[in-house]
N, C-alpha and C. Protein backbone atom coordinates (compact mmCIF):
# COMPACT_ATOMS: atom_id res chain seq x y z
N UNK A 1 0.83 -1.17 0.00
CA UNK A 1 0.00 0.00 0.00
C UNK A 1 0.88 1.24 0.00
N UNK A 2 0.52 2.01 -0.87
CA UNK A 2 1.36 3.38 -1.08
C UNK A 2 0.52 4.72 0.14
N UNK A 3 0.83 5.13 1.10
CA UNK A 3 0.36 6.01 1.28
C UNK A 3 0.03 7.48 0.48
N UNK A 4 -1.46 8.44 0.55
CA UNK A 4 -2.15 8.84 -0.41
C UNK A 4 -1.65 10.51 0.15
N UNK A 5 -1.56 11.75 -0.01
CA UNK A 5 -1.71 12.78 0.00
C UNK A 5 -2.94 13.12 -0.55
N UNK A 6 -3.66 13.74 0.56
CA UNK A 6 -5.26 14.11 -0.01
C UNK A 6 -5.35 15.52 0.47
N UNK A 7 -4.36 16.40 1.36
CA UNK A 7 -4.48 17.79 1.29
C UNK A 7 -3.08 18.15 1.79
N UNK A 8 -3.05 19.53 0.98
CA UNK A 8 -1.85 20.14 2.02
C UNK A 8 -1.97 21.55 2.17
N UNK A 9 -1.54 22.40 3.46
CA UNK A 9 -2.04 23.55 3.70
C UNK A 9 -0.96 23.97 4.19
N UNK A 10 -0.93 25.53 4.74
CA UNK A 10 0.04 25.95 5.75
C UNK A 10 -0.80 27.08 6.50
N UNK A 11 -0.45 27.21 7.37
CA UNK A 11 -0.63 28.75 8.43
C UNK A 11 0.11 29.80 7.92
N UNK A 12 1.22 29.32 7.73
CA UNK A 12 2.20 30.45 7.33
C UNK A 12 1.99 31.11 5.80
N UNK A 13 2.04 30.57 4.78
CA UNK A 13 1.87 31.38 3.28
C UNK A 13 0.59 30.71 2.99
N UNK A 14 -0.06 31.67 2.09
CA UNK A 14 -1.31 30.63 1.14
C UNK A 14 -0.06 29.91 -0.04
N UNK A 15 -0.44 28.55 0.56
CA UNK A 15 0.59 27.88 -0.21
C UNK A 15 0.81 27.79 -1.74
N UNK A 16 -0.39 27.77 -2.34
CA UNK A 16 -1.06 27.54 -3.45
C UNK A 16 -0.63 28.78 -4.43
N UNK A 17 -0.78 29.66 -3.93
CA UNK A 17 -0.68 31.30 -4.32
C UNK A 17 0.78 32.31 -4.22
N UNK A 18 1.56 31.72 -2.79
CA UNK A 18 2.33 32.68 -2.67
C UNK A 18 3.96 32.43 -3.57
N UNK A 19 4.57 33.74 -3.33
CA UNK A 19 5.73 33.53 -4.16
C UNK A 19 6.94 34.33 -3.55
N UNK A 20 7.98 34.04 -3.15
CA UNK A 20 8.75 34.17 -2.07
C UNK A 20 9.48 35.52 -2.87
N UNK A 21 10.12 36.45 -1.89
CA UNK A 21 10.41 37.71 -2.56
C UNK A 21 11.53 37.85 -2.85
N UNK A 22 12.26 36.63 -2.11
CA UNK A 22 13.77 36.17 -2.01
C UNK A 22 13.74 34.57 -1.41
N UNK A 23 15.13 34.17 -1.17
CA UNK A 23 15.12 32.95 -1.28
C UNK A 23 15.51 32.53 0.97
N UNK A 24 15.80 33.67 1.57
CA UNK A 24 15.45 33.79 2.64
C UNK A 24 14.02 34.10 3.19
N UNK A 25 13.06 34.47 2.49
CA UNK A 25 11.71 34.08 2.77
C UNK A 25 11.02 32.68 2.91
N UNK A 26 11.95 31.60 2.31
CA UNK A 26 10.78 30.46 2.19
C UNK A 26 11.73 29.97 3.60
N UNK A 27 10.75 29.58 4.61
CA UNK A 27 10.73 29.10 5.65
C UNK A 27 9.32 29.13 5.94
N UNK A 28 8.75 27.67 6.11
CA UNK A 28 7.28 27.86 6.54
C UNK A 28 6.77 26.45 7.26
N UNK A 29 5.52 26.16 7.90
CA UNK A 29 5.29 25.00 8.55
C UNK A 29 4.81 24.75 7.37
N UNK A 30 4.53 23.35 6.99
CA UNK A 30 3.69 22.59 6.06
C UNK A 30 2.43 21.78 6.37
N UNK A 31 1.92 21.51 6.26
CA UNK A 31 0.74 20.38 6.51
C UNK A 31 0.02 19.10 5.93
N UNK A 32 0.67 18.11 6.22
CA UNK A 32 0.32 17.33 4.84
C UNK A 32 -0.97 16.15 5.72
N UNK A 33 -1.93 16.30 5.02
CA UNK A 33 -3.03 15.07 5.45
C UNK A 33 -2.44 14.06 4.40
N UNK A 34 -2.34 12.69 5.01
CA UNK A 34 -2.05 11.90 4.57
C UNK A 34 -2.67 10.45 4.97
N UNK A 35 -3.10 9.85 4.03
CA UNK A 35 -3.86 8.42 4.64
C UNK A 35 -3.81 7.29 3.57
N UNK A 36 -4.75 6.69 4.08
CA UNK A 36 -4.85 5.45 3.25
C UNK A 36 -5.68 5.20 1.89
N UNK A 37 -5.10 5.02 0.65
CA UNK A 37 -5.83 5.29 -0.22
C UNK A 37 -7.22 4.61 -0.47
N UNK A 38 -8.53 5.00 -1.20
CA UNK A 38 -9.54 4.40 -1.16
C UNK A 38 -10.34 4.45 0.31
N UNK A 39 -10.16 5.35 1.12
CA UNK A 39 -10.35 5.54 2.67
C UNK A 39 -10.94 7.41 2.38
N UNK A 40 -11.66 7.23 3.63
CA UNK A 40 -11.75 9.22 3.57
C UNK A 40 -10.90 9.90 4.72
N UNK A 41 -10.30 8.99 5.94
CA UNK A 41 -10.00 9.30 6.84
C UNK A 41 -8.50 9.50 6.38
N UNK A 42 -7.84 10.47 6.94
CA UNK A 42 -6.25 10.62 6.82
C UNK A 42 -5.68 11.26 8.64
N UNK A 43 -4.45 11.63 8.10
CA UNK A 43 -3.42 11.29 9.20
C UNK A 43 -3.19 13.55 9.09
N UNK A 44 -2.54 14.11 10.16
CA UNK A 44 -1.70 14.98 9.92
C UNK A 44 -0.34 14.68 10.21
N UNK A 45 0.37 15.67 9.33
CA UNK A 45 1.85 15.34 9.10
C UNK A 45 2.65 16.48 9.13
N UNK A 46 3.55 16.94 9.76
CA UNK A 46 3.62 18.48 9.88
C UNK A 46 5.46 18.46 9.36
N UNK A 47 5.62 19.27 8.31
CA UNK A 47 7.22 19.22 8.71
C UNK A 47 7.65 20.98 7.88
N UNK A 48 8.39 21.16 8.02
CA UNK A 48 9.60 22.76 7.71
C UNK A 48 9.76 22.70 6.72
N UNK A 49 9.29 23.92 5.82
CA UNK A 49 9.79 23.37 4.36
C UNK A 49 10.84 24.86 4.54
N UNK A 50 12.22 24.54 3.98
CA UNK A 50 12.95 26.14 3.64
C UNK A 50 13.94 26.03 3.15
N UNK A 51 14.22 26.87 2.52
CA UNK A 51 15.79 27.12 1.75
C UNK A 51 16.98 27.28 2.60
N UNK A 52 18.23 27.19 2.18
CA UNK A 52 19.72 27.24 3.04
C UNK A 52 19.10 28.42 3.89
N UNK A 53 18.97 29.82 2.95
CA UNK A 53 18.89 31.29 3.05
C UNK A 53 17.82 30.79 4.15
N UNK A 54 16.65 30.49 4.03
CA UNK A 54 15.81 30.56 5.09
C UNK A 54 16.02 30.45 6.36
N UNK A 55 17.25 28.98 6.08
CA UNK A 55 17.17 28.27 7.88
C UNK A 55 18.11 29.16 8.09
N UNK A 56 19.17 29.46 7.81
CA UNK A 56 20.19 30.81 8.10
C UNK A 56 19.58 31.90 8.71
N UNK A 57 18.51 32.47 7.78
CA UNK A 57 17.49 33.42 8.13
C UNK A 57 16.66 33.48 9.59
N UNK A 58 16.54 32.49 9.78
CA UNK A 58 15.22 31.96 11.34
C UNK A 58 16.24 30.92 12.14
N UNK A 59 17.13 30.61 12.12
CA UNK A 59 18.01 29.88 12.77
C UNK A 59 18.08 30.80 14.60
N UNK A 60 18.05 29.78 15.66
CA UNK A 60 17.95 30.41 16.90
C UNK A 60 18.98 29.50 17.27
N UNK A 61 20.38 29.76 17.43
CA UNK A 61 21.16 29.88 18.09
C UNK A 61 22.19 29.07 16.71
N UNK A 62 23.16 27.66 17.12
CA UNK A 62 24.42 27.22 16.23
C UNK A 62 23.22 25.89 15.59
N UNK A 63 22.09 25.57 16.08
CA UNK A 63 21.07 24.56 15.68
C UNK A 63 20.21 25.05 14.81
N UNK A 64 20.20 24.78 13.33
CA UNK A 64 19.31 25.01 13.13
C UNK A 64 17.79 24.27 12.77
N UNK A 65 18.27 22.95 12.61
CA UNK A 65 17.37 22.06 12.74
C UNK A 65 17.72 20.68 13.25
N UNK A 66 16.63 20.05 13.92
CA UNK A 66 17.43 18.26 13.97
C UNK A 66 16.41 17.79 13.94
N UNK A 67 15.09 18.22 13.01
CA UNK A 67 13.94 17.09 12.23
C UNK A 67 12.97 17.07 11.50
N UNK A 68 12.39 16.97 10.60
CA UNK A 68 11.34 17.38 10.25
C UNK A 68 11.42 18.59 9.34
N UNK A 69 12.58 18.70 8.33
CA UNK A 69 12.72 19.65 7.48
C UNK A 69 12.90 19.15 5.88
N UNK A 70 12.24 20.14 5.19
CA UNK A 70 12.50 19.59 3.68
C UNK A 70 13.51 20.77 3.34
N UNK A 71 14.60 20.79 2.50
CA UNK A 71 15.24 21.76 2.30
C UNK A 71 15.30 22.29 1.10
N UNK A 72 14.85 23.21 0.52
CA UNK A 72 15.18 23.26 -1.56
C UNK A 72 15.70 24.33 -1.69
N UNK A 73 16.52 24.04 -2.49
CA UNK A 73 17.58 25.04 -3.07
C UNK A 73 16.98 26.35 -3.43
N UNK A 74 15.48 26.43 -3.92
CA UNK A 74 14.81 27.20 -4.37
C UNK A 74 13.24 26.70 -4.71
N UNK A 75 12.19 27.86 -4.10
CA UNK A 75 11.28 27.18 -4.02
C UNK A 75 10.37 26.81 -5.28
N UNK A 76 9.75 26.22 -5.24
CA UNK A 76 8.50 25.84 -6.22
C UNK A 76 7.69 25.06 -6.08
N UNK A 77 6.45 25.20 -5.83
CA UNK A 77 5.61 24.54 -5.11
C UNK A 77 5.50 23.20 -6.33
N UNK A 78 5.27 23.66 -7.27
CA UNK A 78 6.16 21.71 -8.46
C UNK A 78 6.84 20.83 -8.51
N UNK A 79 7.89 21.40 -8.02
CA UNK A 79 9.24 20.73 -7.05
C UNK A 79 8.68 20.13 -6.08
N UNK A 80 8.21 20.78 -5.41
CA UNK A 80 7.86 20.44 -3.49
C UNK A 80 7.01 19.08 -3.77
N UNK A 81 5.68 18.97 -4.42
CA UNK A 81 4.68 18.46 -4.65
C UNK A 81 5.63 17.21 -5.02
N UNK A 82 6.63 17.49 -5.96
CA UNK A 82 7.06 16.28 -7.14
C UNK A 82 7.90 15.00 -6.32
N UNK A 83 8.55 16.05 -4.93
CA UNK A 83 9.24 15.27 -3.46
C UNK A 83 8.62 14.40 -2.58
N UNK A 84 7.48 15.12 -2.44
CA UNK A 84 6.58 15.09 -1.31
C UNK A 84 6.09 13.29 -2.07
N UNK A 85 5.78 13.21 -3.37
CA UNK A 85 5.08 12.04 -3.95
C UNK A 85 6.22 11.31 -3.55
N UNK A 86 7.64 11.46 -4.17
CA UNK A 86 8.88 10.78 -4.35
C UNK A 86 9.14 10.22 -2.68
N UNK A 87 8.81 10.97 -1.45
CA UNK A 87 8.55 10.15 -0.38
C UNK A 87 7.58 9.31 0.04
N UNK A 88 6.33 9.68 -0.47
CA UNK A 88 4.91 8.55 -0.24
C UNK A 88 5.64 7.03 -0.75
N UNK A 89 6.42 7.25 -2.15
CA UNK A 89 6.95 5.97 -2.70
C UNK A 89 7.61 5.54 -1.93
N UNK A 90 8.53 6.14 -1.07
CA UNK A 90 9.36 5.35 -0.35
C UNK A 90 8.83 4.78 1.06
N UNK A 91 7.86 5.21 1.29
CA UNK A 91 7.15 4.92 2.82
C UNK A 91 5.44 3.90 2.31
N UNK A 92 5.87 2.81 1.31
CA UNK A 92 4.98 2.01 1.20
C UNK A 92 5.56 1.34 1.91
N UNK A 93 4.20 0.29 2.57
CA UNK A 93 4.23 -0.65 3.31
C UNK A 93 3.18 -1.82 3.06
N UNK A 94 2.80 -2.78 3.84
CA UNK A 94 1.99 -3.66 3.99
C UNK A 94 0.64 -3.29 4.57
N UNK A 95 0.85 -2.66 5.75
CA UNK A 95 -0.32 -1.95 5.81
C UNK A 95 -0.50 -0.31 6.64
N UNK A 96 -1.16 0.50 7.38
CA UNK A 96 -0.99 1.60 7.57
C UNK A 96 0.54 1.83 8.65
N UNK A 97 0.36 0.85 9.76
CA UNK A 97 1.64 0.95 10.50
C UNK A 97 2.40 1.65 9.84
N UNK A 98 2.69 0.28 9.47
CA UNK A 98 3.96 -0.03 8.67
C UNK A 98 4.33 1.84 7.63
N UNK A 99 3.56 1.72 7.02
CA UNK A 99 3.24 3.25 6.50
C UNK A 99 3.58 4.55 7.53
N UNK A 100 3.00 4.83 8.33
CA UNK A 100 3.19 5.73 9.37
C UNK A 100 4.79 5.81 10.05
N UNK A 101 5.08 4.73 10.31
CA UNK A 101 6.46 4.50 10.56
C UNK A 101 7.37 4.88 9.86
N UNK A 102 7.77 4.68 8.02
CA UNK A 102 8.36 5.23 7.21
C UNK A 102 8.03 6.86 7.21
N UNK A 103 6.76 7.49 7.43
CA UNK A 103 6.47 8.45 6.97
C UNK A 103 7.44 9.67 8.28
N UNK A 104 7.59 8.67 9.46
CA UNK A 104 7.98 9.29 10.34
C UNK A 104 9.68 9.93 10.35
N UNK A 105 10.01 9.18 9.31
CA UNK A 105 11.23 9.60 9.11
C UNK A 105 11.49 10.82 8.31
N UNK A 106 10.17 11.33 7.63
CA UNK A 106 10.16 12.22 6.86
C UNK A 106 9.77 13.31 7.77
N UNK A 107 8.59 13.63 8.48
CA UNK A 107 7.38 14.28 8.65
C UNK A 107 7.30 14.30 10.76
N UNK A 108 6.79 15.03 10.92
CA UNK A 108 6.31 14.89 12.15
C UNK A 108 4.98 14.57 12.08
N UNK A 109 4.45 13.87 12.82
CA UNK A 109 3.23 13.10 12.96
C UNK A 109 2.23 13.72 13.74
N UNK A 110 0.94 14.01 13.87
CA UNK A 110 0.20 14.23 14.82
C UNK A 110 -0.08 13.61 16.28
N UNK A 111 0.32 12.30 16.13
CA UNK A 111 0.11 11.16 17.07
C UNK A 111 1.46 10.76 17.39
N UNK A 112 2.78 11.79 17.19
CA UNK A 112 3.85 10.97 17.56
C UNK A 112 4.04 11.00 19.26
N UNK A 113 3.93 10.31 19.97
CA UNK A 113 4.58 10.05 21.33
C UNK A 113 3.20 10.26 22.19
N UNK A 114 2.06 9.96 21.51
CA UNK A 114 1.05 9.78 21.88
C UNK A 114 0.43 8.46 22.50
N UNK A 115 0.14 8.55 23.81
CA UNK A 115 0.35 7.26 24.56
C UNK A 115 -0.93 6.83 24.88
């Protein structure tokens, strides 16, 4: 089973629409619903999308990240989209677990450390 992308949003830019004014602007949360295909129910998936310039840009202290970041040289939401699939491929599994688990290496989870 391939896990499905059925929405993605942000708080931070209208994702769909916006266009960075420089290449230290793209730093933003992401939002990816993600589930099981042929299903209506999905998962949230939260991870950093930003450029070198960005994390340089918003960096708080010598750390600037340790998870949950996509990094692109330059943005384009075509690109992003074209990644985002290129990881669903890699986080097939047998069944959702199994799925969620791969995805975790990508993404922060809604349910991670949820007991």
């Amino acid at each position: 089973m391939r896990p499905k992308l059925k929405r993605l949003s942000s708080s931070d830019v209208e994702i769909f629409w916006w266009e960075p004014e420089t290449l230290a602007d793209v730093y933003f949360q992401l939002a990816l619903e993600i589930g099981e295909p042929d299903t209506v129910g999905q998962h949230l998936f939260y991870v950093t999308v930003a450029t070198p310039e960005g994390l340089r840009a918003h960096a708080r202290g010598a750390v600037m990240s340790d998870r949950a970041v996509l990094v692109l040289s330059e943005f384009s939401l075509s690109t992003l989209r074209k990644h985002i699939a290129t990881i669903l491929e890699r986080c097939e599994g047998w069944n959702w677990g199994e799925c969620s688990t791969k995805l975790q290496r990508y993404f922060a989870w809604e349910y991670e450390d949820h007991k």
